[in-house]
C-alpha atoms as a PDB file:
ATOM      1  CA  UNK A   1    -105.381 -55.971  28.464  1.00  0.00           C
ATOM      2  CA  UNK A   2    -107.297 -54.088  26.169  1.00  0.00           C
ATOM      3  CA  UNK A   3    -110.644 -53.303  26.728  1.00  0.00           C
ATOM      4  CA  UNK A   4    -111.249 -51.226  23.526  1.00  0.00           C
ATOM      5  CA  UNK A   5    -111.791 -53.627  20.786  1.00  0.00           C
ATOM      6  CA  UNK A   6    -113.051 -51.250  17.945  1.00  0.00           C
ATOM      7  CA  UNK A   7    -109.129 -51.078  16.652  1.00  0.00           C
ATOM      8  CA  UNK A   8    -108.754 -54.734  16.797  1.00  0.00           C
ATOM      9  CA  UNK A   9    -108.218 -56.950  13.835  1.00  0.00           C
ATOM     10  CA  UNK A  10    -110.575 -59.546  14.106  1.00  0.00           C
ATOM     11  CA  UNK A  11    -109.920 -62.983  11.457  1.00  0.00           C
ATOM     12  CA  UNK A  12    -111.841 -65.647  10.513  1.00  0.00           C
ATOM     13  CA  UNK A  13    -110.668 -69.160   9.423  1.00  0.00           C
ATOM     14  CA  UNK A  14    -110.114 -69.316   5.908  1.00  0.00           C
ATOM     15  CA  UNK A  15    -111.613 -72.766   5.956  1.00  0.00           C
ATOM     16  CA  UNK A  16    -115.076 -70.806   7.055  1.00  0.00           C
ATOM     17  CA  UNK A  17    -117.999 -70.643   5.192  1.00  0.00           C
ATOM     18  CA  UNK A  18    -118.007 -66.613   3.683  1.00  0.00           C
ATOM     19  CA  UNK A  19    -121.689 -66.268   4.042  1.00  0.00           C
ATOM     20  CA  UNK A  20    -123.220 -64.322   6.692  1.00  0.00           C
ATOM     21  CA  UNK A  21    -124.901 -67.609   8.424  1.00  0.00           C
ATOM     22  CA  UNK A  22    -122.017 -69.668   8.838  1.00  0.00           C
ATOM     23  CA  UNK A  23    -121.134 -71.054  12.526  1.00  0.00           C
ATOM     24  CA  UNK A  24    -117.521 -69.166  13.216  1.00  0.00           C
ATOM     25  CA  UNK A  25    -115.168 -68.064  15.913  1.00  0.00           C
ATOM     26  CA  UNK A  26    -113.484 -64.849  15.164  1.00  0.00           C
ATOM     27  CA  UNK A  27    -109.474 -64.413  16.295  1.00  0.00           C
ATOM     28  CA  UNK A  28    -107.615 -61.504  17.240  1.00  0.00           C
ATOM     29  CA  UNK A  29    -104.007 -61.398  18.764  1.00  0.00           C
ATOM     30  CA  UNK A  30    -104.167 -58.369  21.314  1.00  0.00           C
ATOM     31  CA  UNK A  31    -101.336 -57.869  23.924  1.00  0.00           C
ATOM     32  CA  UNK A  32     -99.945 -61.632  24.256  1.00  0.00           C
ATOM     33  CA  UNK A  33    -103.287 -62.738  24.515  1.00  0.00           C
ATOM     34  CA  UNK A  34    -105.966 -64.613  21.844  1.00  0.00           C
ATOM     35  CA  UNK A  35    -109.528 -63.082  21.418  1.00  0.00           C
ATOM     36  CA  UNK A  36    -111.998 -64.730  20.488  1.00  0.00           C
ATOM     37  CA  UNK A  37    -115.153 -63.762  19.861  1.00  0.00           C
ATOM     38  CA  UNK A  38    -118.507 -65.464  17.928  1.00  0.00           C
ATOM     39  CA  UNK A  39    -118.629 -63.928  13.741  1.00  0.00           C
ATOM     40  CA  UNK A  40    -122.487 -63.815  13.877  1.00  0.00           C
ATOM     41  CA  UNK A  41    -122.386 -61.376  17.205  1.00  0.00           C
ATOM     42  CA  UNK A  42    -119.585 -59.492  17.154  1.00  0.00           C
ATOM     43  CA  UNK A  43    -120.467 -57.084  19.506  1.00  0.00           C
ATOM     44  CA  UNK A  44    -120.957 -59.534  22.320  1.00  0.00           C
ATOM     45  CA  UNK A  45    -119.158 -61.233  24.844  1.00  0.00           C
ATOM     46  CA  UNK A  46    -115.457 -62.162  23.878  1.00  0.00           C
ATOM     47  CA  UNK A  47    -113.141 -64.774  25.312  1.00  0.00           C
ATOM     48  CA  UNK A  48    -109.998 -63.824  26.086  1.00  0.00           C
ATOM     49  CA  UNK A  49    -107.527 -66.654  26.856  1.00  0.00           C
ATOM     50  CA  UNK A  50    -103.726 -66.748  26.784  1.00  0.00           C
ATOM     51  CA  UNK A  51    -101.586 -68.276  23.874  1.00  0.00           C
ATOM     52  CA  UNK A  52    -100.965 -71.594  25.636  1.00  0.00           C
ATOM     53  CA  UNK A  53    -104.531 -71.754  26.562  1.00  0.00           C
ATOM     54  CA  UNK A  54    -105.518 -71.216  23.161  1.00  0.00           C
ATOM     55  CA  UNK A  55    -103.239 -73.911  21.912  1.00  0.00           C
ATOM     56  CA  UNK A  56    -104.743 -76.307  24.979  1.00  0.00           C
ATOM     57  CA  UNK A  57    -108.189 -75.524  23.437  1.00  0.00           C
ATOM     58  CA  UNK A  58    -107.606 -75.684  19.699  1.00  0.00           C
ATOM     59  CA  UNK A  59    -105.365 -78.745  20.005  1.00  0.00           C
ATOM     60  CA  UNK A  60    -108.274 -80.744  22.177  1.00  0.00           C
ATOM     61  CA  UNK A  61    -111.060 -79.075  18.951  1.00  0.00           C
ATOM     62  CA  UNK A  62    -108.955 -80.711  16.781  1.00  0.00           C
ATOM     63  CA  UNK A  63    -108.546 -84.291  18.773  1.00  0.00           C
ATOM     64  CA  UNK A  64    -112.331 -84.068  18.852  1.00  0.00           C
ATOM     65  CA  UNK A  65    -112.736 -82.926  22.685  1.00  0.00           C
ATOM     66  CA  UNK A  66    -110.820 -86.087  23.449  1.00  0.00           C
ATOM     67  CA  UNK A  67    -108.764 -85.687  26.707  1.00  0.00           C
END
């Protein structure tokens, strides 16, 4: 896993707000694995999860947080 994340590509939704204030996960695809990390602080902590744990989470953000 990498631990050096100042060659990463980090993306934000295009469906974010563009201004600086805006509440947004940042996404970067590093060695099989989904980081994510929060746009407003992105030199602190950063989840890393793998891609069908990212799909788990996403898919139950999109139901809502339903089960």
């Amino acid at each position: 896993m990498a631990s050096d994340f100042s060659t990463v590509h980090w993306r934000k939704s295009s469906r974010s707000g563009q201004d600086e204030n805006s509440e947004c996960v940042e996404l970067a695809a590093i060695e099989r694995q989904v980081a994510v990390r929060d746009s407003k602080d992105p030199d602190g902590p950063r989840l890393m999860l793998t891609a069908s744990q990212w799909n788990a989470l996403s898919g139950r953000i999109k139901d809502g947080g339903k089960a």
